[in-house]
C-alpha atoms as a PDB file:
ATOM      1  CA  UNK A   1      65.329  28.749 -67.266  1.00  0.00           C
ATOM      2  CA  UNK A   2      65.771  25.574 -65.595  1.00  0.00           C
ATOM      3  CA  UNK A   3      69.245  24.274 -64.383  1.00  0.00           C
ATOM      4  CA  UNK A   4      69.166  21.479 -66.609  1.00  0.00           C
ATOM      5  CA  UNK A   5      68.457  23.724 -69.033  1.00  0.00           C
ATOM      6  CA  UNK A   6      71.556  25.934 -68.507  1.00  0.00           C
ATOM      7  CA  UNK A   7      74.022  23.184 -68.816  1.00  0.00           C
ATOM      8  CA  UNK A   8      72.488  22.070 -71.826  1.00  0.00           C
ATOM      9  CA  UNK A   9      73.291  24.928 -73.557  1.00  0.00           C
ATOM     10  CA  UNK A  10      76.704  25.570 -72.118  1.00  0.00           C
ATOM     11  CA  UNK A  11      77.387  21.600 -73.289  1.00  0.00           C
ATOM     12  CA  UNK A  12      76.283  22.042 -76.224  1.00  0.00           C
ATOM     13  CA  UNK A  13      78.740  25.225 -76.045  1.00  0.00           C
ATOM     14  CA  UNK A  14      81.936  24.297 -75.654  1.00  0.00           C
ATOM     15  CA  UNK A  15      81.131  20.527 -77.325  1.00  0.00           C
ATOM     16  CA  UNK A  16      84.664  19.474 -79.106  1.00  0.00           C
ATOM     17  CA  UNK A  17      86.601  22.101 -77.102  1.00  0.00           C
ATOM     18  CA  UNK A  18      86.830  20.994 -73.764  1.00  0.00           C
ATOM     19  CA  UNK A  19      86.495  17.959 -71.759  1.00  0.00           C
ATOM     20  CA  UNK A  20      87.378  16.968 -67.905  1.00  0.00           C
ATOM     21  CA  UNK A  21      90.967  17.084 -68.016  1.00  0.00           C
ATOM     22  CA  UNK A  22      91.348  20.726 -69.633  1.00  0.00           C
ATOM     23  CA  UNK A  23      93.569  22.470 -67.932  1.00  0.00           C
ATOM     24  CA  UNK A  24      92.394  26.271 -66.678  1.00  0.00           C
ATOM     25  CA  UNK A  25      95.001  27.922 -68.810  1.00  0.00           C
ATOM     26  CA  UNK A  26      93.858  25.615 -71.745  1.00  0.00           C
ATOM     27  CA  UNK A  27      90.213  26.245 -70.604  1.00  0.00           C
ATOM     28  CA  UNK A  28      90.540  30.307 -71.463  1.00  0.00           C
ATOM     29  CA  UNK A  29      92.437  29.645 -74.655  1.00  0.00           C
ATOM     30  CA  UNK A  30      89.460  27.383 -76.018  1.00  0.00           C
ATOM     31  CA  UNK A  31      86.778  29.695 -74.848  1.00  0.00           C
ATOM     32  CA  UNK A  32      88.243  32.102 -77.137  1.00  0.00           C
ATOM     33  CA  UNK A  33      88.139  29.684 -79.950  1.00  0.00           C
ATOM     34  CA  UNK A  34      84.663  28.527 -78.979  1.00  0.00           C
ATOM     35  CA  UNK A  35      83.635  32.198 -78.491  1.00  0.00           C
ATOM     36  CA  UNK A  36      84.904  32.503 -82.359  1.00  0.00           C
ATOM     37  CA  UNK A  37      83.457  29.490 -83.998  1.00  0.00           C
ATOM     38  CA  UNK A  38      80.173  30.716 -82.535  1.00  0.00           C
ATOM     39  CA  UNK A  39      80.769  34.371 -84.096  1.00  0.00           C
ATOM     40  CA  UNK A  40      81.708  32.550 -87.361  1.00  0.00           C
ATOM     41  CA  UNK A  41      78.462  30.758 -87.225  1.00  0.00           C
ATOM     42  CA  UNK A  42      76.267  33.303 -86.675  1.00  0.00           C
ATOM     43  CA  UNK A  43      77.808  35.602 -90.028  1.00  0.00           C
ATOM     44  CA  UNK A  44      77.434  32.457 -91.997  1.00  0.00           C
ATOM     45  CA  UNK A  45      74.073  32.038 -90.936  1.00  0.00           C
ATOM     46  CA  UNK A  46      73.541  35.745 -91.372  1.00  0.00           C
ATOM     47  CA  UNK A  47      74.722  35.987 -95.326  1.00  0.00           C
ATOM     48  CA  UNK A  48      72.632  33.202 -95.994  1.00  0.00           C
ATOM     49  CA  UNK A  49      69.804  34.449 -94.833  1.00  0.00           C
ATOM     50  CA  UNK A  50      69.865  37.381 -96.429  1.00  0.00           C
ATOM     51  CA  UNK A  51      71.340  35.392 -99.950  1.00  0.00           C
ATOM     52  CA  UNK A  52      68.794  32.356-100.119  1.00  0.00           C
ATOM     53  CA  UNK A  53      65.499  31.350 -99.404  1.00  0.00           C
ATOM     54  CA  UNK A  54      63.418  28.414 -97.700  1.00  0.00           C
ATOM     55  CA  UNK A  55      61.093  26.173-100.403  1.00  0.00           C
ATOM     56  CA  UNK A  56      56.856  27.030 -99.722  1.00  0.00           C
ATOM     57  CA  UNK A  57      56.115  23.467 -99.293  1.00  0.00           C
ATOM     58  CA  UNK A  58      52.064  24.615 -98.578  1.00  0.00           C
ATOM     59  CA  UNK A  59      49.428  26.951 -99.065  1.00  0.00           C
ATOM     60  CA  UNK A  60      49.374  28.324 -95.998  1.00  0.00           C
ATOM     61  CA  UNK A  61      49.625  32.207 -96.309  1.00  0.00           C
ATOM     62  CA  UNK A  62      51.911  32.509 -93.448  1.00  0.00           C
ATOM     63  CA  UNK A  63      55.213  30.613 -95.651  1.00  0.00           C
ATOM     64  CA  UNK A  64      54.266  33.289 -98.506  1.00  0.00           C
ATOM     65  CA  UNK A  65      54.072  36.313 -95.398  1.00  0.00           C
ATOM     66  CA  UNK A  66      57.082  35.030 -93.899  1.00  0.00           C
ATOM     67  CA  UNK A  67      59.283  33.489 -95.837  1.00  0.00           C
ATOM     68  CA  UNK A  68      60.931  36.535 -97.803  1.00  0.00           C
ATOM     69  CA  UNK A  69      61.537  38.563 -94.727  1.00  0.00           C
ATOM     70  CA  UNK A  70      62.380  36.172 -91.873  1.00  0.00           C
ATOM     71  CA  UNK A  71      66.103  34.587 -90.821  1.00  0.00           C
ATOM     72  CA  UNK A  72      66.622  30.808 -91.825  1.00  0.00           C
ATOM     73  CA  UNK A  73      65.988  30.368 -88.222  1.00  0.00           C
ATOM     74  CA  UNK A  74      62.228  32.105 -87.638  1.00  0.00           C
ATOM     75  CA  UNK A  75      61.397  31.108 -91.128  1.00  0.00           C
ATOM     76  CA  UNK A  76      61.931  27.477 -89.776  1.00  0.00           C
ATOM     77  CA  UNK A  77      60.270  28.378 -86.543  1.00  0.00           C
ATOM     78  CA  UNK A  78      56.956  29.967 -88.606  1.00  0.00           C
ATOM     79  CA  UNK A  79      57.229  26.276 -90.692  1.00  0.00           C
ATOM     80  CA  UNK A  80      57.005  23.905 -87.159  1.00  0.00           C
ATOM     81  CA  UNK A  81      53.840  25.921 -86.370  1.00  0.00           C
ATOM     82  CA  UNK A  82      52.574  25.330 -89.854  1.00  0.00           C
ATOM     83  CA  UNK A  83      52.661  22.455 -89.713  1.00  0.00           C
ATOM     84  CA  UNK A  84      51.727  21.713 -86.586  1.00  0.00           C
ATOM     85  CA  UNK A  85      47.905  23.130 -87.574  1.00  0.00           C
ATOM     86  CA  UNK A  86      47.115  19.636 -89.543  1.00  0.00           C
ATOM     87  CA  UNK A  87      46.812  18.358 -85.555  1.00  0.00           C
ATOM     88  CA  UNK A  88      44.612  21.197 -84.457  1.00  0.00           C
ATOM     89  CA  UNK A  89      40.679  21.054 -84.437  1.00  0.00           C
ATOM     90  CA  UNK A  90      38.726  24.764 -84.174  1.00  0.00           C
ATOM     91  CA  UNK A  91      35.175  24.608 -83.242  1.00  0.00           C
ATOM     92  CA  UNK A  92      33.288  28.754 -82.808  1.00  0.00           C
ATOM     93  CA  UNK A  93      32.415  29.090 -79.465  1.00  0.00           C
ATOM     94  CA  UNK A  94      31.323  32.753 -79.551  1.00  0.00           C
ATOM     95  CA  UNK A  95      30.629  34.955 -82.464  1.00  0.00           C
ATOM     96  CA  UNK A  96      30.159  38.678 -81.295  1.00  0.00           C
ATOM     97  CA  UNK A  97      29.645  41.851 -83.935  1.00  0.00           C
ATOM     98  CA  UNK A  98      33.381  42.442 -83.783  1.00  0.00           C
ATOM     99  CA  UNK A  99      35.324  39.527 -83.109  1.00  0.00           C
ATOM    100  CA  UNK A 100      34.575  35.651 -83.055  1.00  0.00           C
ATOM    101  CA  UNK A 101      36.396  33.382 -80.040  1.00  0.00           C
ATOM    102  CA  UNK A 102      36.913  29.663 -80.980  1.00  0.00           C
ATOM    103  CA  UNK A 103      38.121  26.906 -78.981  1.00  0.00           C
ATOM    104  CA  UNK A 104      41.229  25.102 -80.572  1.00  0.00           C
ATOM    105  CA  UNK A 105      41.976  21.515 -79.252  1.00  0.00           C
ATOM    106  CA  UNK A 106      45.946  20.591 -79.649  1.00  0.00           C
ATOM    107  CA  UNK A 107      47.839  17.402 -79.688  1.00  0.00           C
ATOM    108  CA  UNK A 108      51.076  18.126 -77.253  1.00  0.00           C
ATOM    109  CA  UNK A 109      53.805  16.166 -76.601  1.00  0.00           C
ATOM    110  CA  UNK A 110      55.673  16.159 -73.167  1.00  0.00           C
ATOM    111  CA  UNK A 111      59.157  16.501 -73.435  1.00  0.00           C
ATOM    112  CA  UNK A 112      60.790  13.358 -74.405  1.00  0.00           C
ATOM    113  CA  UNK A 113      57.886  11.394 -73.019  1.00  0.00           C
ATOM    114  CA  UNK A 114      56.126   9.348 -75.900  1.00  0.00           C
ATOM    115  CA  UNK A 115      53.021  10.796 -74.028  1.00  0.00           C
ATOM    116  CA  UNK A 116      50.456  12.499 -76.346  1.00  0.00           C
ATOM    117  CA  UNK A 117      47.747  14.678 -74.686  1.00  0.00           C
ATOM    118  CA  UNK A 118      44.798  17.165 -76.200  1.00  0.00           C
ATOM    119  CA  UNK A 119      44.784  20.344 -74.908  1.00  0.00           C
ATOM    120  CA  UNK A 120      42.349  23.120 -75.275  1.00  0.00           C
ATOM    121  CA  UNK A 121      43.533  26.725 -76.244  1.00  0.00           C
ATOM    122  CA  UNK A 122      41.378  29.611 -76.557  1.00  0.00           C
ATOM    123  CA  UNK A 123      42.122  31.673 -79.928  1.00  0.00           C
ATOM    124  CA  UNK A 124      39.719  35.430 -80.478  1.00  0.00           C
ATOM    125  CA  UNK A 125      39.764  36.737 -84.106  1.00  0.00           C
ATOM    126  CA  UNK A 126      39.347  40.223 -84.179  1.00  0.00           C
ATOM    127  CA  UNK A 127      37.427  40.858 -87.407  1.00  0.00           C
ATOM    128  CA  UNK A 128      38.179  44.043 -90.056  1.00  0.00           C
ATOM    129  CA  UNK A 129      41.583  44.002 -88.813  1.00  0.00           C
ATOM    130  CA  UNK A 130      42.665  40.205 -88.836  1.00  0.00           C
ATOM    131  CA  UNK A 131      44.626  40.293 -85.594  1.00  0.00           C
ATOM    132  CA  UNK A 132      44.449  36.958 -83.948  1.00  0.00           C
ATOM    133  CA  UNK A 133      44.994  36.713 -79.657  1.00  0.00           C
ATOM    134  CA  UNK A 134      45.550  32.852 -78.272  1.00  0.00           C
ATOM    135  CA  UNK A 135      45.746  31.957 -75.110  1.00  0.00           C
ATOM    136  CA  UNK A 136      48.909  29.656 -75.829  1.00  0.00           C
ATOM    137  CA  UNK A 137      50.719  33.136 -75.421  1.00  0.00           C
ATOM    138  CA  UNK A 138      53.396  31.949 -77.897  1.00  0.00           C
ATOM    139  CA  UNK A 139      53.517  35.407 -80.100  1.00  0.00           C
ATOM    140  CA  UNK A 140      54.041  36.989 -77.120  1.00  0.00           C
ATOM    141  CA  UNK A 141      56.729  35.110 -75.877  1.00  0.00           C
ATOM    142  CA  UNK A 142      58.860  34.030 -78.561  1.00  0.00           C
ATOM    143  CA  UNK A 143      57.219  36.618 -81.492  1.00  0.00           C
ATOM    144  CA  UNK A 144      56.525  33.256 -83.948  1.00  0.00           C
ATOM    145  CA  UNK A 145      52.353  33.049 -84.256  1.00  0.00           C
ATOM    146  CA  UNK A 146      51.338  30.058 -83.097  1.00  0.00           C
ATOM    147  CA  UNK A 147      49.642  27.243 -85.230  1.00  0.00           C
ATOM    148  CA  UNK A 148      46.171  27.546 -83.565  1.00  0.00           C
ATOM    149  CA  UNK A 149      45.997  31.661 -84.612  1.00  0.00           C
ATOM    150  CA  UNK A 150      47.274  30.196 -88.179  1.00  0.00           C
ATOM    151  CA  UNK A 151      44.746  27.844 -88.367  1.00  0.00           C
ATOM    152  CA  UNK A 152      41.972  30.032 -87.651  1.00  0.00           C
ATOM    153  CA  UNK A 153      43.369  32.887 -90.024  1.00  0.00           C
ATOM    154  CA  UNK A 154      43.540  29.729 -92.922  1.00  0.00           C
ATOM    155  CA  UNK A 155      39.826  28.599 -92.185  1.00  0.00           C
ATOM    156  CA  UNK A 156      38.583  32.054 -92.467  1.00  0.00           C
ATOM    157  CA  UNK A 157      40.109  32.863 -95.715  1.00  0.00           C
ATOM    158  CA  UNK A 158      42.286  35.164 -94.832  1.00  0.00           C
ATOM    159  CA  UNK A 159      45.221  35.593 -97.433  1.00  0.00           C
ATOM    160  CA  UNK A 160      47.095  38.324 -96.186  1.00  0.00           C
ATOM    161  CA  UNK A 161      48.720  38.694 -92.445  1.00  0.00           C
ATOM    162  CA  UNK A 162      48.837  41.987 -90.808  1.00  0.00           C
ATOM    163  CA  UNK A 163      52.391  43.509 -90.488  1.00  0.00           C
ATOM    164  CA  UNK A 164      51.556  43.772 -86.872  1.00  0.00           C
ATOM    165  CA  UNK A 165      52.923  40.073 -86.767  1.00  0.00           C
ATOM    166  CA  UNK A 166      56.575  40.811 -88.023  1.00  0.00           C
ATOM    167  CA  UNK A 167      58.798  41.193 -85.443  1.00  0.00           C
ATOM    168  CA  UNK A 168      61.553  43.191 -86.340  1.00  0.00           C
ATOM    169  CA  UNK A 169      64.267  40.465 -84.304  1.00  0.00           C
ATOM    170  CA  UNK A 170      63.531  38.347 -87.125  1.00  0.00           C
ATOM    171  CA  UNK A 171      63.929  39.844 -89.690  1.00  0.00           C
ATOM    172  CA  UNK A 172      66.830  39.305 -92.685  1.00  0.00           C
ATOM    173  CA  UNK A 173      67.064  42.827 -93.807  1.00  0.00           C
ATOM    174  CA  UNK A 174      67.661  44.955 -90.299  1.00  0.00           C
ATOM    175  CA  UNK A 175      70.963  46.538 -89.935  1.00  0.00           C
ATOM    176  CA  UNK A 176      72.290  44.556 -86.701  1.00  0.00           C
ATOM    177  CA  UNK A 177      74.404  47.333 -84.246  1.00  0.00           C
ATOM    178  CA  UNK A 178      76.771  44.524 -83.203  1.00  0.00           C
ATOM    179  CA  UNK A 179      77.630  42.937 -86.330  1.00  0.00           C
ATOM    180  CA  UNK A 180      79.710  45.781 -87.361  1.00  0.00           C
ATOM    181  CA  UNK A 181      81.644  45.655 -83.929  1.00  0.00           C
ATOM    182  CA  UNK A 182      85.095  44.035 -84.172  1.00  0.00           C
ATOM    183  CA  UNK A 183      85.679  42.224 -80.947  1.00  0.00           C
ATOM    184  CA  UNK A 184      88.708  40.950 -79.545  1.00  0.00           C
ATOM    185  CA  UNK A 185      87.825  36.802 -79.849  1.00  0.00           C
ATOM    186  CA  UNK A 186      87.263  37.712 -83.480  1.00  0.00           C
ATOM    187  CA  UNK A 187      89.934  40.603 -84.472  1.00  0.00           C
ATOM    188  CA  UNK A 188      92.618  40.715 -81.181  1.00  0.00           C
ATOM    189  CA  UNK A 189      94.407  43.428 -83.244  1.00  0.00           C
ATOM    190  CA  UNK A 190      91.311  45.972 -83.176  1.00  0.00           C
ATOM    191  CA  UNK A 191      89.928  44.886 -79.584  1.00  0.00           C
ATOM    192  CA  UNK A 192      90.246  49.095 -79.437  1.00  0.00           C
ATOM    193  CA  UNK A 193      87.002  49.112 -81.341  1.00  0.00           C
ATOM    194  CA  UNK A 194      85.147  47.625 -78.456  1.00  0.00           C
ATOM    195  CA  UNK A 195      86.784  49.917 -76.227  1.00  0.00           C
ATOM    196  CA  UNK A 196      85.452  53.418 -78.199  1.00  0.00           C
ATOM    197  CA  UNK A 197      82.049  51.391 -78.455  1.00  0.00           C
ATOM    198  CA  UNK A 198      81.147  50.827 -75.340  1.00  0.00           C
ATOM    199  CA  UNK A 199      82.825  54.264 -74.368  1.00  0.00           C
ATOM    200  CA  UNK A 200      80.158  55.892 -76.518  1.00  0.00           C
ATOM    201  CA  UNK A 201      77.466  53.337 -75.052  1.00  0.00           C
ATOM    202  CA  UNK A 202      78.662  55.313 -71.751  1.00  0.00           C
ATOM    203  CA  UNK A 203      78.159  58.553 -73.011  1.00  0.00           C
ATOM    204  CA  UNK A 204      75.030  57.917 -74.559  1.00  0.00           C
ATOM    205  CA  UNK A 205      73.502  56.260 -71.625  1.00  0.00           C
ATOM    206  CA  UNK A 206      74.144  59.398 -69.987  1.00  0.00           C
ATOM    207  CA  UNK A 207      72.626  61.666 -72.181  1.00  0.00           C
ATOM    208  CA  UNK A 208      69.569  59.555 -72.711  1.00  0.00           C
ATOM    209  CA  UNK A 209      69.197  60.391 -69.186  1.00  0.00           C
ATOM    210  CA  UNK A 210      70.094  64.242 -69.409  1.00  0.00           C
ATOM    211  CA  UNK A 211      66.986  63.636 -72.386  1.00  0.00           C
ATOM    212  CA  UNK A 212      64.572  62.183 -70.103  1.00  0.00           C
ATOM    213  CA  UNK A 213      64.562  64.344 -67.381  1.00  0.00           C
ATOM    214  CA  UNK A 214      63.817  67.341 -69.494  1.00  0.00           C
ATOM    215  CA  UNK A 215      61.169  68.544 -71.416  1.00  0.00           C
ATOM    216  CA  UNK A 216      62.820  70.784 -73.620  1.00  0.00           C
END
């Protein structure tokens, strides 16, 4: 992560809470407000998630795949990639007994440059089992498939995704450990929560280490 990067995001952070002339004292007492509005956020964005759902808008199988088990947030991420195949071109560059490898050309942008530029990705389709490897490495990454593996799984016909491409951080219907944590920005008066939580995270840690060093 880039420096610029880093003060992007703590900008973007503590945007409306603090400015220049915040004092230190005044600076803790908003990062505990900022700290909540973000934890406030994030249950909001959790309930709807898990209470509505994001419009199909086309035909591509990954929206129908996706779209009832993904947060708001990956199903939007899954959508950017869809859409993003209507500026990809496929051509077969090798088709083998069990897989075929195609060459996918991509139209990128560069930042905020208003600089276009084709580049060429290389996307293998293994066949029988569907599973799709592209050299854009984007699956890999940030677990969203990438819109030259979509397009390739769309030109072959292929209706239904393998479950190999849910990732389980996405998903609206996994119990998350630290939502049911009260912490201190969020409920001061049971801040001794987090204290017998990470406790046990202690004690755990230590026996997950009694557990690996023995076989029995």
């Amino acid at each position: 992560m880039s420096t610029t990067q880093r003060n992007e995001s703590v900008n973007a952070f503590f945007k409306g809470y603090v400015n220049s002339k915040t004092s230190l004292k005044e600076f803790v007492l908003k990062y505990d407000l900022a700290l909540g509005s973000k934890c406030d956020k994030e249950r909001l964005a959790e309930h709807q998630s898990r209470n509505t759902r994001y419009q199909i808008v086309t035909k591509f199988a990954a929206e129908r795949f996706f779209q009832p088990v993904y947060t708001h947030y990956a199903f939007q991420k899954v959508m950017d990639e869809v859409r993003g195949c209507m500026y990809t071109t496929p051509s077969i560059h090798t088709d083998e007994e069990d897989f075929r490898e195609f060459k996918v050309e991509d139209t990128r942008e560069f930042g905020d440059l208003p600089i276009e530029k084709r580049v060429e990705y290389t996307v293998k389709l293994q066949k029988g089992t569907n599973e799709v490897y592209c050299s854009c490495k984007l699956f890999e990454t940030r677990g969203i498939m990438c819109r030259h593996s979509l397009k390739i799984l769309y030109d072959a016909g292929v209706q239904q995704i393998p479950n190999f491409y849910i990732v389980n951080r996405w998903r609206k219907d996994i119990d998350r450990p630290y939502m049911r944590v009260k912490v201190p920005y969020y409920d001061p008066v049971k801040s001794e929560c987090v204290m017998r939580y990470q406790k046990m995270q202690e004690e755990f840690e230590k026996l997950a280490i009694k557990a690996m060093n023995s076989l029995w």
